[in-house]
Protein backbone atom coordinates (compact mmCIF):
# COMPACT_ATOMS: atom_id res chain seq x y z
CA UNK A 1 -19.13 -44.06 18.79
CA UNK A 2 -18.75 -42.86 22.54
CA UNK A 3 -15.47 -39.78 23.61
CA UNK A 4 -13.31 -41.61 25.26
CA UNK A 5 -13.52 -40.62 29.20
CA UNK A 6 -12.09 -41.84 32.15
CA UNK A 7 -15.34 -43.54 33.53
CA UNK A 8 -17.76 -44.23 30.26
CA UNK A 9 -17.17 -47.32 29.13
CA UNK A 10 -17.22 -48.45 25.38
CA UNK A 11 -21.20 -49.21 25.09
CA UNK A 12 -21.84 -46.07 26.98
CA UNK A 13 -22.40 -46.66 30.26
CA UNK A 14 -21.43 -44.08 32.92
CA UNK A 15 -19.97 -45.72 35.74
CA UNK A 16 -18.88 -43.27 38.18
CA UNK A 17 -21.05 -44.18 41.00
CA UNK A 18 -20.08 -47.68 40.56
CA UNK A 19 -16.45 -46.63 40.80
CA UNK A 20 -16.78 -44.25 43.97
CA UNK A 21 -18.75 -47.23 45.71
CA UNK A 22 -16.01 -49.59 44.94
CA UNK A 23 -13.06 -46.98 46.02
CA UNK A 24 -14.31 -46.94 49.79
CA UNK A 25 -13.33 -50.24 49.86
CA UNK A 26 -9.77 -48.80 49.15
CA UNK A 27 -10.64 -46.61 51.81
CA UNK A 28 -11.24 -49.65 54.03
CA UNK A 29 -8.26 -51.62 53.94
CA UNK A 30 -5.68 -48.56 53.59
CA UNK A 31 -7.51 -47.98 57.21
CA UNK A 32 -6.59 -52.05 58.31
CA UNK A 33 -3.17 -51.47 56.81
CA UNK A 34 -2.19 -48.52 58.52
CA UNK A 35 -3.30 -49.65 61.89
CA UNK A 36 -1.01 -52.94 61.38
CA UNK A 37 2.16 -50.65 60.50
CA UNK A 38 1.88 -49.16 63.81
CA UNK A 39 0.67 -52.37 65.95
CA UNK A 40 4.40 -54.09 65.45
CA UNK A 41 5.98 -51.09 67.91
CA UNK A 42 3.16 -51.62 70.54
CA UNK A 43 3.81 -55.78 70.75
CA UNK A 44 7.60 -55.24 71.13
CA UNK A 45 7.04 -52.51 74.16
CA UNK A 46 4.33 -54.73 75.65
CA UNK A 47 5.62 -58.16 75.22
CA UNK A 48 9.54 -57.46 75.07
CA UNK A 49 10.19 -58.69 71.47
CA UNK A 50 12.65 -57.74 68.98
CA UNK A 51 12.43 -56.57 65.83
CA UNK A 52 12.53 -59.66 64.04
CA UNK A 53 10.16 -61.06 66.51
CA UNK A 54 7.32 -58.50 66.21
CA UNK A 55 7.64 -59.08 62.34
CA UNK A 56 4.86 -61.97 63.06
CA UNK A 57 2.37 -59.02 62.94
CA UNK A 58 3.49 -58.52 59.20
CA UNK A 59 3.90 -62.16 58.79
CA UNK A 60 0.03 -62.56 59.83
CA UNK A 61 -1.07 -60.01 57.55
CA UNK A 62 0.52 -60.90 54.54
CA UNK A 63 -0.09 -64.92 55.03
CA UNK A 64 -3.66 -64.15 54.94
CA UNK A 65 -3.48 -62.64 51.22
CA UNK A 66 -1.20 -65.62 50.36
CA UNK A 67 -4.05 -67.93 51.82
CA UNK A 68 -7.17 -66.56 50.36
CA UNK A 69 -5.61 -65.05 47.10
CA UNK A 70 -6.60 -67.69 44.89
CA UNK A 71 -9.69 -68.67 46.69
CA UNK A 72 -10.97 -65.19 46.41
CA UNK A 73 -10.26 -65.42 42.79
CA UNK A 74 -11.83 -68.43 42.11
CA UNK A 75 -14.98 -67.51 43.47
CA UNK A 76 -15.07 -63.86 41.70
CA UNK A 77 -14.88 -65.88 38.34
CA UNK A 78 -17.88 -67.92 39.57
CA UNK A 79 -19.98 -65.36 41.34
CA UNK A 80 -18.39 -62.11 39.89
CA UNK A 81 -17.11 -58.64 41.36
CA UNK A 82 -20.17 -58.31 43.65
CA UNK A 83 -20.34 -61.86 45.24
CA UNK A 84 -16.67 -61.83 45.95
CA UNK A 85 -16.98 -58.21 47.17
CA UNK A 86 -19.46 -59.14 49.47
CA UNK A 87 -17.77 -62.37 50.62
CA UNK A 88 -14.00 -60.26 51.45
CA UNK A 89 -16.78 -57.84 53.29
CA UNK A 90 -18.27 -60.45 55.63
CA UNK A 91 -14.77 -62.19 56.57
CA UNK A 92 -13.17 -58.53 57.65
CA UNK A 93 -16.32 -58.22 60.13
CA UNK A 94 -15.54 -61.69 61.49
CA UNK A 95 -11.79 -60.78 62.05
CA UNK A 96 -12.99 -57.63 63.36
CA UNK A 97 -15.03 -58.74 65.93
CA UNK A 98 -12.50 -61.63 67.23
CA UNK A 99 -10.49 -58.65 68.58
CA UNK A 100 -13.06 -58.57 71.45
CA UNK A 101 -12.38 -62.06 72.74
CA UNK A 102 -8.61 -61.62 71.65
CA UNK A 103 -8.64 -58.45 74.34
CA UNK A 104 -9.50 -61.52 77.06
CA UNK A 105 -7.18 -63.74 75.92
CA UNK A 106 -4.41 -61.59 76.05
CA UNK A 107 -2.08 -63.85 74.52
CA UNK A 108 0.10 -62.35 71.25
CA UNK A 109 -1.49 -65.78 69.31
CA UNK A 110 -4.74 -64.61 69.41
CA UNK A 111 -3.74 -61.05 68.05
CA UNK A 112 -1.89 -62.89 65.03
CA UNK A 113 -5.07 -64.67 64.56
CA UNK A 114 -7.52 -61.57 64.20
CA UNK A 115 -4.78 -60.01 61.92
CA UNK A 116 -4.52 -63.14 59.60
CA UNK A 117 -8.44 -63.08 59.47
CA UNK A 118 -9.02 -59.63 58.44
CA UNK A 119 -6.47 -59.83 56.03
CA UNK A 120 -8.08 -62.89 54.70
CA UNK A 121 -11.09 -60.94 53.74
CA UNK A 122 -8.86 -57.90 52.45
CA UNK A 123 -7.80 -60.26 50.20
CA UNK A 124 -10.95 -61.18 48.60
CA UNK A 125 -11.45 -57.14 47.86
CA UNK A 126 -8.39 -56.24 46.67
CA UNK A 127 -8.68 -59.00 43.88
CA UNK A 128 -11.66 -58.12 42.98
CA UNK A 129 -11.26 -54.26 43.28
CA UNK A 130 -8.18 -53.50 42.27
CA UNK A 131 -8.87 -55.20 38.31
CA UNK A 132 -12.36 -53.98 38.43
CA UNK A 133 -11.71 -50.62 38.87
CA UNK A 134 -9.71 -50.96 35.38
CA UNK A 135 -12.75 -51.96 33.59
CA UNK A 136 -15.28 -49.08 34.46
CA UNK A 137 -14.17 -47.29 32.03
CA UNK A 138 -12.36 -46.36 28.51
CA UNK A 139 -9.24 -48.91 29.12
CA UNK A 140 -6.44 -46.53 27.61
CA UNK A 141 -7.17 -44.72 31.29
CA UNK A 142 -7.16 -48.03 33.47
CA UNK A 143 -3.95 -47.14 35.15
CA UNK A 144 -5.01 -43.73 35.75
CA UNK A 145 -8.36 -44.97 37.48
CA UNK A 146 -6.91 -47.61 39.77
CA UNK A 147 -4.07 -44.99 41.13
CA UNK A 148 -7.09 -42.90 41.80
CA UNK A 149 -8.77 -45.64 43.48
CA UNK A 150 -5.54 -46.30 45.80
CA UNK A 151 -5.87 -42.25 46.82
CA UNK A 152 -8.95 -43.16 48.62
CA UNK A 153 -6.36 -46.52 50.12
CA UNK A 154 -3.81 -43.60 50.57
CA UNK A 155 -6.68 -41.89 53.01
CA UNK A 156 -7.09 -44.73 54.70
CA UNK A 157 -3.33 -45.32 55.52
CA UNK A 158 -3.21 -41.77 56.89
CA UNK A 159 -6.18 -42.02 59.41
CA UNK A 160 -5.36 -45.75 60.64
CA UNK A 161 -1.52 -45.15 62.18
CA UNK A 162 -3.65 -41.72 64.37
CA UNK A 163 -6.26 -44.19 65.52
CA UNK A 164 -3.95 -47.07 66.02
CA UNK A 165 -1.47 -44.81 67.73
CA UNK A 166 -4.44 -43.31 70.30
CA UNK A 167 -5.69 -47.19 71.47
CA UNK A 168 -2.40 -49.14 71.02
CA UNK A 169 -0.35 -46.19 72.98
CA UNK A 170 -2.69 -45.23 74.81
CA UNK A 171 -1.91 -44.22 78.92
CA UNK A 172 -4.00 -43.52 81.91
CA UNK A 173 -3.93 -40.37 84.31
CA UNK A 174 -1.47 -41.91 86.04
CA UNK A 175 0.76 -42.80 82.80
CA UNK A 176 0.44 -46.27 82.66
CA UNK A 177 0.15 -47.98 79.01
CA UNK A 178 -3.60 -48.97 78.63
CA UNK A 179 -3.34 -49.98 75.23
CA UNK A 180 -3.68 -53.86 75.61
CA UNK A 181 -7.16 -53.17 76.86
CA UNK A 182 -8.39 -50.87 74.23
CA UNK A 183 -6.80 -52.22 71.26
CA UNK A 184 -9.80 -53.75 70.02
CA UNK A 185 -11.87 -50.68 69.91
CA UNK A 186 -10.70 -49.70 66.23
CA UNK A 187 -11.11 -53.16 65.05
CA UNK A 188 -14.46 -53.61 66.57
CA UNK A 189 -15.60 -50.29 64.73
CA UNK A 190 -14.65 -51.48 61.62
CA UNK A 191 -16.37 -54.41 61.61
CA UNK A 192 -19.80 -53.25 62.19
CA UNK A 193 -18.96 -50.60 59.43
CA UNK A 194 -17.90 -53.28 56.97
CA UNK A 195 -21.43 -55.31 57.69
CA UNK A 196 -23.61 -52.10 56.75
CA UNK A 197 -20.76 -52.04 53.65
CA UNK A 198 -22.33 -55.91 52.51
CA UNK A 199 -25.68 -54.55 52.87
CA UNK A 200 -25.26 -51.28 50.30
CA UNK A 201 -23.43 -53.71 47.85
CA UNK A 202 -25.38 -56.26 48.17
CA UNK A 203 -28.24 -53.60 47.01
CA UNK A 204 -26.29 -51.47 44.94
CA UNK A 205 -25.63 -51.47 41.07
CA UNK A 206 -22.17 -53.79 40.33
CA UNK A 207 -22.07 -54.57 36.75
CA UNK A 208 -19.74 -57.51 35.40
CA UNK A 209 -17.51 -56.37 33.06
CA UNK A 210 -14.71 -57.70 31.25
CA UNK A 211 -11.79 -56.47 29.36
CA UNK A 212 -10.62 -57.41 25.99
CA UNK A 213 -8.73 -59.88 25.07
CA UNK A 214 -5.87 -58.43 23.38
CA UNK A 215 -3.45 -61.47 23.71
CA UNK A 216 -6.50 -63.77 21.68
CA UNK A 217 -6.30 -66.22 24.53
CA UNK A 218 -9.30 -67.62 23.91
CA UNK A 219 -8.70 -67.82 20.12
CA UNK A 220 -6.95 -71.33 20.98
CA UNK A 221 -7.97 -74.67 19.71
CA UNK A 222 -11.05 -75.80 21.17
CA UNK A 223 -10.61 -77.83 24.49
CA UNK A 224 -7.44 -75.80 25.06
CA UNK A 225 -6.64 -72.62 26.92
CA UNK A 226 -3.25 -70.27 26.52
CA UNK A 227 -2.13 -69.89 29.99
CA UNK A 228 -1.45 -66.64 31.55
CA UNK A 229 1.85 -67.74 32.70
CA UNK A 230 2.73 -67.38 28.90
CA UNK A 231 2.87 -63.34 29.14
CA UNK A 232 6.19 -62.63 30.23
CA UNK A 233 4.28 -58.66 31.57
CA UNK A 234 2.44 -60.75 33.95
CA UNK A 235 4.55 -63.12 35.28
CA UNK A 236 6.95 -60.51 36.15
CA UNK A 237 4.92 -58.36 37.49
CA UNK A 238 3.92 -60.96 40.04
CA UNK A 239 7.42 -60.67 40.54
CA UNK A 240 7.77 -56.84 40.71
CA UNK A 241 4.44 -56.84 43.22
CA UNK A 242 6.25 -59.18 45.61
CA UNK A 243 8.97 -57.26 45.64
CA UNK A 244 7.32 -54.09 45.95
CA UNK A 245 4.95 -55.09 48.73
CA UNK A 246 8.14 -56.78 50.56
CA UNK A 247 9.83 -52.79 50.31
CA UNK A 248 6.87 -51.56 51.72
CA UNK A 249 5.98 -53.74 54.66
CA UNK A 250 9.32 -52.88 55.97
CA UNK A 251 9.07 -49.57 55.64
CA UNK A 252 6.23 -49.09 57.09
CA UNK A 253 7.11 -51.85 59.58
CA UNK A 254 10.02 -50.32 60.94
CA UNK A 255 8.97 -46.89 60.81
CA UNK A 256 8.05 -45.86 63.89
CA UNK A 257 11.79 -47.63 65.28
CA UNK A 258 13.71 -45.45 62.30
CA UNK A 259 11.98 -42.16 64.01
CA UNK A 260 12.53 -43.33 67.60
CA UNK A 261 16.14 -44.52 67.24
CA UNK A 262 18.06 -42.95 64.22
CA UNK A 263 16.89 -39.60 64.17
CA UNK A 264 19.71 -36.89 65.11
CA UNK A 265 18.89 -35.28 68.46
CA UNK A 266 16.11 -32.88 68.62
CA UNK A 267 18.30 -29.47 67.74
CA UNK A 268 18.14 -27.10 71.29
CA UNK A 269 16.81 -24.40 70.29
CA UNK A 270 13.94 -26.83 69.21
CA UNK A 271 13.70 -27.85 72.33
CA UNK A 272 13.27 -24.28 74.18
CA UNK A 273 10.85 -23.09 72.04
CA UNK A 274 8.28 -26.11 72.39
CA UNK A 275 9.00 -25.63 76.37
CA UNK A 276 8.45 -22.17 76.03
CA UNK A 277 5.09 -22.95 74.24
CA UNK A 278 4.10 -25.57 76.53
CA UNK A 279 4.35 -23.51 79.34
CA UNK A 280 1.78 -21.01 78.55
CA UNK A 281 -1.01 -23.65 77.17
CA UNK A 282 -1.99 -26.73 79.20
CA UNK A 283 -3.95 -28.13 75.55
CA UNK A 284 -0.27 -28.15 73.97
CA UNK A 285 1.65 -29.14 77.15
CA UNK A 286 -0.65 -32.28 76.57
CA UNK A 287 -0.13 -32.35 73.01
CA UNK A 288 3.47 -32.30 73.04
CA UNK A 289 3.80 -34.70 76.01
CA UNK A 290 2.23 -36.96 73.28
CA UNK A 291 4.72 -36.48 70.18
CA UNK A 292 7.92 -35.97 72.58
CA UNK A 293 9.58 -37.36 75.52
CA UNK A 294 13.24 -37.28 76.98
CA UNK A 295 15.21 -40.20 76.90
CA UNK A 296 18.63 -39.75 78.35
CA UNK A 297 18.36 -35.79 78.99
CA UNK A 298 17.24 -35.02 75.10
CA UNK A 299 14.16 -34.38 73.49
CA UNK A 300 13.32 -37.65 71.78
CA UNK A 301 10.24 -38.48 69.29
CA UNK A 302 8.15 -40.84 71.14
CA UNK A 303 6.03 -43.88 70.40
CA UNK A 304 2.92 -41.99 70.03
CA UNK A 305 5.23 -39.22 68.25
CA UNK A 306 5.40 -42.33 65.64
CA UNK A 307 2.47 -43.48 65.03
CA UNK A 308 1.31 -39.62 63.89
CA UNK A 309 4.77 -39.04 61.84
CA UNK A 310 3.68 -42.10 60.07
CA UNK A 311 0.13 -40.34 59.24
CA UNK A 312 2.70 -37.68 57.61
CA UNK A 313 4.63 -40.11 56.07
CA UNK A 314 1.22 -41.55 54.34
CA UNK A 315 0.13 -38.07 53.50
CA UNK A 316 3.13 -37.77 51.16
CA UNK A 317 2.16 -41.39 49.84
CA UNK A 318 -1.67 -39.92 49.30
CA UNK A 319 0.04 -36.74 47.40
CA UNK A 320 1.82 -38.99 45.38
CA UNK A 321 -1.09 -41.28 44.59
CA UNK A 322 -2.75 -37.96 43.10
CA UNK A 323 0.09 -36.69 41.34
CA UNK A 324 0.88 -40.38 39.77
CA UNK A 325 -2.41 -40.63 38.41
CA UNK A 326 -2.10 -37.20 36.43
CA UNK A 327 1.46 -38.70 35.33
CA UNK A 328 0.59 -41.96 34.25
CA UNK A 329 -2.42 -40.34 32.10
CA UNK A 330 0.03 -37.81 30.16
CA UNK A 331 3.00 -40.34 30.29
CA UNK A 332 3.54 -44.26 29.82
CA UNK A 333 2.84 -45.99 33.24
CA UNK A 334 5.69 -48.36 33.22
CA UNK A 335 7.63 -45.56 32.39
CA UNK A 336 6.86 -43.59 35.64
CA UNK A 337 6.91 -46.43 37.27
CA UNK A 338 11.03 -47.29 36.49
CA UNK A 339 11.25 -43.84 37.39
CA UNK A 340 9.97 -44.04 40.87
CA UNK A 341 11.69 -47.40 41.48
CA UNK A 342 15.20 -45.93 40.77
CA UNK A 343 14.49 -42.85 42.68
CA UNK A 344 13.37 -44.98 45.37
CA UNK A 345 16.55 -46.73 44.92
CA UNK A 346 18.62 -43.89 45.88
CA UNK A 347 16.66 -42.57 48.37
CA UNK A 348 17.66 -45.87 50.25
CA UNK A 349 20.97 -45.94 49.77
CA UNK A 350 21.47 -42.48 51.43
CA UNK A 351 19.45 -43.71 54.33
CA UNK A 352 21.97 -46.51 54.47
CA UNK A 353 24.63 -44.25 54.56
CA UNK A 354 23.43 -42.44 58.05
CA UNK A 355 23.28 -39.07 56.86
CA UNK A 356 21.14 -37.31 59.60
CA UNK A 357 18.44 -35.21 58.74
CA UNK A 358 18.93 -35.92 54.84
CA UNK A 359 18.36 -39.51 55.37
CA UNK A 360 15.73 -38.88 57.74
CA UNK A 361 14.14 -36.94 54.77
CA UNK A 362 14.61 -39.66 52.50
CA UNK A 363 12.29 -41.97 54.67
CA UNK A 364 9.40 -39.66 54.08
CA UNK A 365 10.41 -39.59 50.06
CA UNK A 366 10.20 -43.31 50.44
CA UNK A 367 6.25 -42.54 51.11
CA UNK A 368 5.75 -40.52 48.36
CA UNK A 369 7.72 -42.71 45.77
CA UNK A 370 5.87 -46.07 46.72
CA UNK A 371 2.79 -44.52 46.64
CA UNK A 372 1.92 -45.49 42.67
CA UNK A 373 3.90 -48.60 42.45
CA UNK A 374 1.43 -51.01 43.79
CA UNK A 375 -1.63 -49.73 41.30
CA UNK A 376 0.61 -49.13 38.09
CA UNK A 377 2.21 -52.71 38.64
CA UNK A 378 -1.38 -54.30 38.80
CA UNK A 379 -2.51 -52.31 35.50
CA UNK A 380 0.40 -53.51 33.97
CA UNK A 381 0.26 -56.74 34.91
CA UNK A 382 -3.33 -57.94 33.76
CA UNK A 383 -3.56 -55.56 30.38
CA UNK A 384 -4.72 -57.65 27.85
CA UNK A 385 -5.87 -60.46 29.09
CA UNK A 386 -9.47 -60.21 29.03
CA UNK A 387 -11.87 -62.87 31.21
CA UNK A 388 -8.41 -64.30 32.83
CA UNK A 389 -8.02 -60.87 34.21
CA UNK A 390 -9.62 -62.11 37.72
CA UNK A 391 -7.46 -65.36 37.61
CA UNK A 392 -4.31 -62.98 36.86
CA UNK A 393 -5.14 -60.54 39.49
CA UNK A 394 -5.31 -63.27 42.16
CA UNK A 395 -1.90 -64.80 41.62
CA UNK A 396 -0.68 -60.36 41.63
CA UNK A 397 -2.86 -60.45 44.90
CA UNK A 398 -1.01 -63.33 46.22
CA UNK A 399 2.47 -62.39 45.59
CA UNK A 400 1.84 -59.19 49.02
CA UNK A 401 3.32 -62.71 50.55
CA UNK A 402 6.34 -60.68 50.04
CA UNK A 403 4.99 -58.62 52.67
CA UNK A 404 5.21 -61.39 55.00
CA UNK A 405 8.98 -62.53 54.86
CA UNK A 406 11.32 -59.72 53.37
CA UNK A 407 10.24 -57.91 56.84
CA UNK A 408 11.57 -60.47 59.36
CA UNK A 409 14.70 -60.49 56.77
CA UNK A 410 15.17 -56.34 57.27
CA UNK A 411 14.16 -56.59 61.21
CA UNK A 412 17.15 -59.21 61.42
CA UNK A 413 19.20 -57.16 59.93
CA UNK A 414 18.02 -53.78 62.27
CA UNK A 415 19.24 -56.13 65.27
CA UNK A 416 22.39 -57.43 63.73
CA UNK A 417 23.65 -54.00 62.09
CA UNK A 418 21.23 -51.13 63.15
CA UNK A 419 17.96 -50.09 61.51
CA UNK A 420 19.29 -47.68 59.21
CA UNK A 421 21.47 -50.50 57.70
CA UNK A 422 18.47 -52.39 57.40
CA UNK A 423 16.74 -50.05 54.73
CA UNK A 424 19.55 -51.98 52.29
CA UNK A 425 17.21 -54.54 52.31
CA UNK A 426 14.05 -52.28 50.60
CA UNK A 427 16.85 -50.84 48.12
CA UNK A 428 17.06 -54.37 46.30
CA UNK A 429 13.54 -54.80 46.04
CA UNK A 430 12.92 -51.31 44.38
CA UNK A 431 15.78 -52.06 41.27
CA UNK A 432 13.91 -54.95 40.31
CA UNK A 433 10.84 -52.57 40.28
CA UNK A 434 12.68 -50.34 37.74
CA UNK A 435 13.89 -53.23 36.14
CA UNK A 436 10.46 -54.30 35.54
CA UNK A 437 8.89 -50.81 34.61
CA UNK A 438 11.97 -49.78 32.22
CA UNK A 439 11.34 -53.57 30.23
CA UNK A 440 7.99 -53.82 30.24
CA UNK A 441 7.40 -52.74 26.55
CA UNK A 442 9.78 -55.89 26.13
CA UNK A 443 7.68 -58.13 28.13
CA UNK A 444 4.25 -57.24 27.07
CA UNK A 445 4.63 -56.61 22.90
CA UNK A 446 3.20 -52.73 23.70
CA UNK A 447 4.18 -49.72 23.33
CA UNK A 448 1.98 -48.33 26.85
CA UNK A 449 -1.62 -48.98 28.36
CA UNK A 450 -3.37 -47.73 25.65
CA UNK A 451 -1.93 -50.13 22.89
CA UNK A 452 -4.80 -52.22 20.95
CA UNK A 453 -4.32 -55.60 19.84
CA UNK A 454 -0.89 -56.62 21.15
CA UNK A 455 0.88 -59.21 20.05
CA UNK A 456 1.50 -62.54 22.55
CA UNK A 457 2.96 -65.50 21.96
């Protein structure tokens, strides 16, 4: 008999290498992720689209994870967490380096392809590492390892909107946008990182583990397998994760606009002191050029200004990735999880209501309430159900899709009514995420994560 621990698993075996190794793959697409949620404001300056219009970027994204979902589970069942690993590796590199040509082309097509590529290959890791990192270890803990894994995807998020907002907004001596021509350069780099990635997995210890199978679904009669679709916690949580992903594509989406348009004016007294500042120091005359510019005789945020608010805005989604996964190990997940979704639900509605600088704080405690949602609804979703957890975890992986259209729906309603109207949209889509959390005893027969032998149908 073994202590229970976060990363010994029931035989023994100390896994914590295994589970850093697979986290910087969290690392790796929070970094793709966070350079896509700034990449929608730089299309609609360069190519004069709307909001709606430069939701293709999103819709790109997410249609590769509806596209390569099932695939990508398919072949982990056959070739297991390392092959599949390896595979999602390889097809990020390929998307990667299509940027390069893409540069050339200069056509918004062959941006949406490169997007759809990478995310293609995202795919492929995050159904394989977001369910493996909930076997490498004691399972009562699983929810409390994968919202540690998403920190390092937290990490990521913060570092790609400050490299995506120094190549995508980037300007010349003389001022002039260079972005279009060095907007590759980030995607470039992360391709030849993700090939030496293949190489240390390909090498490197990745045991294949399964859970147990609390629902008995392979106690059937021979010949014939209970289907997943049975467990009412997983089908709704394919559910909740569509919805939750939809909430925060938009958000991030729309972001930078939020900032840039419904901000109340920079106070004056603000504004003297940074001139006052700049003035004496030509490194933060530069600096603030950067963040700030005037639009209409005030001091506005600018585009650049953004892109690093948004690496704020995903520092409060880190902090809450580290303070959910101390939660959700002294309290029931799904509870924390309702919790967050109905906070989250009011913090919307009093953006809706275009309350100044308390709605503008409410965007940034959007950040940190999303930030355990997507992990915790995954954990949820697949306890108990053993070998199918792969198969389960694709169909979870495939239903980001939500990603893809509920941000066109919000950037239609940004042009029709204004963007802070538009959050209204994200406010739905966070209730059924309580819903989901508060009823998931209901759903899945168990009292939390740490429940043995639960009862299905």
């Amino acid at each position: 008999m073994h202590r229970r621990s976060i990363f010994i698993t029931p035989d023994g075996r100390n896994l914590v290498v295994t589970f850093i190794l697979v986290s910087s793959l969290f690392l790796l697409w929070g970094f793709c992720n966070g350079m896509i949620d700034v990449m929608d404001k730089h299309f609609q300056t360069e190519l004069h689209l709307s909001l709606s219009q430069s939701a293709w970027v999103q819709f790109a994204h997410y249609l590769g994870y509806f596209l390569m979902s099932l695939p990508a589970g398919w072949l982990a069942t056959r070739l297991g967490y390392k092959g599949g690993i390896i595979a999602g590796l390889l097809m990020v590199a390929a998307g990667g380096f299509w940027f390069i040509p893409a540069t050339h082309i200069a056509a918004f097509w062959a941006f949406l392809l490169g997007v759809c590529v990478i995310a293609s290959g995202l795919a492929f890791l995050e159904t394989v590492a977001n369910p493996y990192t909930t076997v490498l270890g004691d399972q009562s803990y699983a929810a409390t390892r994968i919202n540690l894994a998403q920190s390092c995807n937290g990490v990521g998020w913060i570092l790609g909107p400050i490299a995506g907002g120094m190549f995508f907004y980037s300007k010349d001596s003389a001022g002039i946008s260079t972005g279009s021509q060095t907007l590759w350069i980030p995607y470039a780099a992360v391709a030849v990182i993700v090939v030496v990635l293949a190489g240390i997995f390909y090498f490197a210890n990745i045991p294949d583990i399964q859970t147990e199978d609390d629902y008995h679904l392979d106690d059937a009669t021979p010949g014939v397998s209970r289907s997943i679709w049975t467990h009412p916690h997983f089908v709704m949580a394919v559910a909740a994760q569509f919805f939750y992903v939809a909430a925060q594509a938009g958000i991030f989406s729309f972001f930078i606009n939020y900032i840039t348009r419904d901000i109340p004016a920079i106070p004056t007294a603000w504004n003297d002191a940074m001139t006052n500042l700049a003035a004496h120091s030509g490194f933060l005359r530069t600096w603030l050029l950067g963040w700030f510019e005037y639009r209409d005789g005030a001091l506005c945020v600018s585009d650049q200004g953004g892109a690093n608010l948004t690496s704020v805005g995903f520092l409060l989604f880190l902090a809450g990735r580290f303070t959910g996964a101390g939660l959700v190990r002294k309290f029931s997940a799904h509870k924390i999880l309702g919790l967050y979704g109905a906070l989250n639900v009011a913090a919307c509605f009093l953006i809706v209501l275009k309350l100044g600088w308390v709605s503008a704080a409410c965007v940034f405690l959007c950040f940190f309430l999303m930030s355990i949602m997507f992990p915790t609804i995954f954990a949820l979703g697949i306890f108990g159900l053993g070998v199918r957890a792969k198969k389960a975890s694709a169909f979870i992986v495939m239903a980001i899709m939500g990603g893809a259209i509920l941000p066109k729906l919000m950037g239609a309603v940004a042009d029709q009514y204004g963007m802070s109207r538009s959050f209204i949209v994200p406010m739905f889509c966070f209730a059924f995420v309580a819903f989901y959390g508060f009823n998931w005893s209901r759903f899945s027969k168990a009292d939390s994560l740490d429940a043995a032998g639960a009862s299905g149908s």
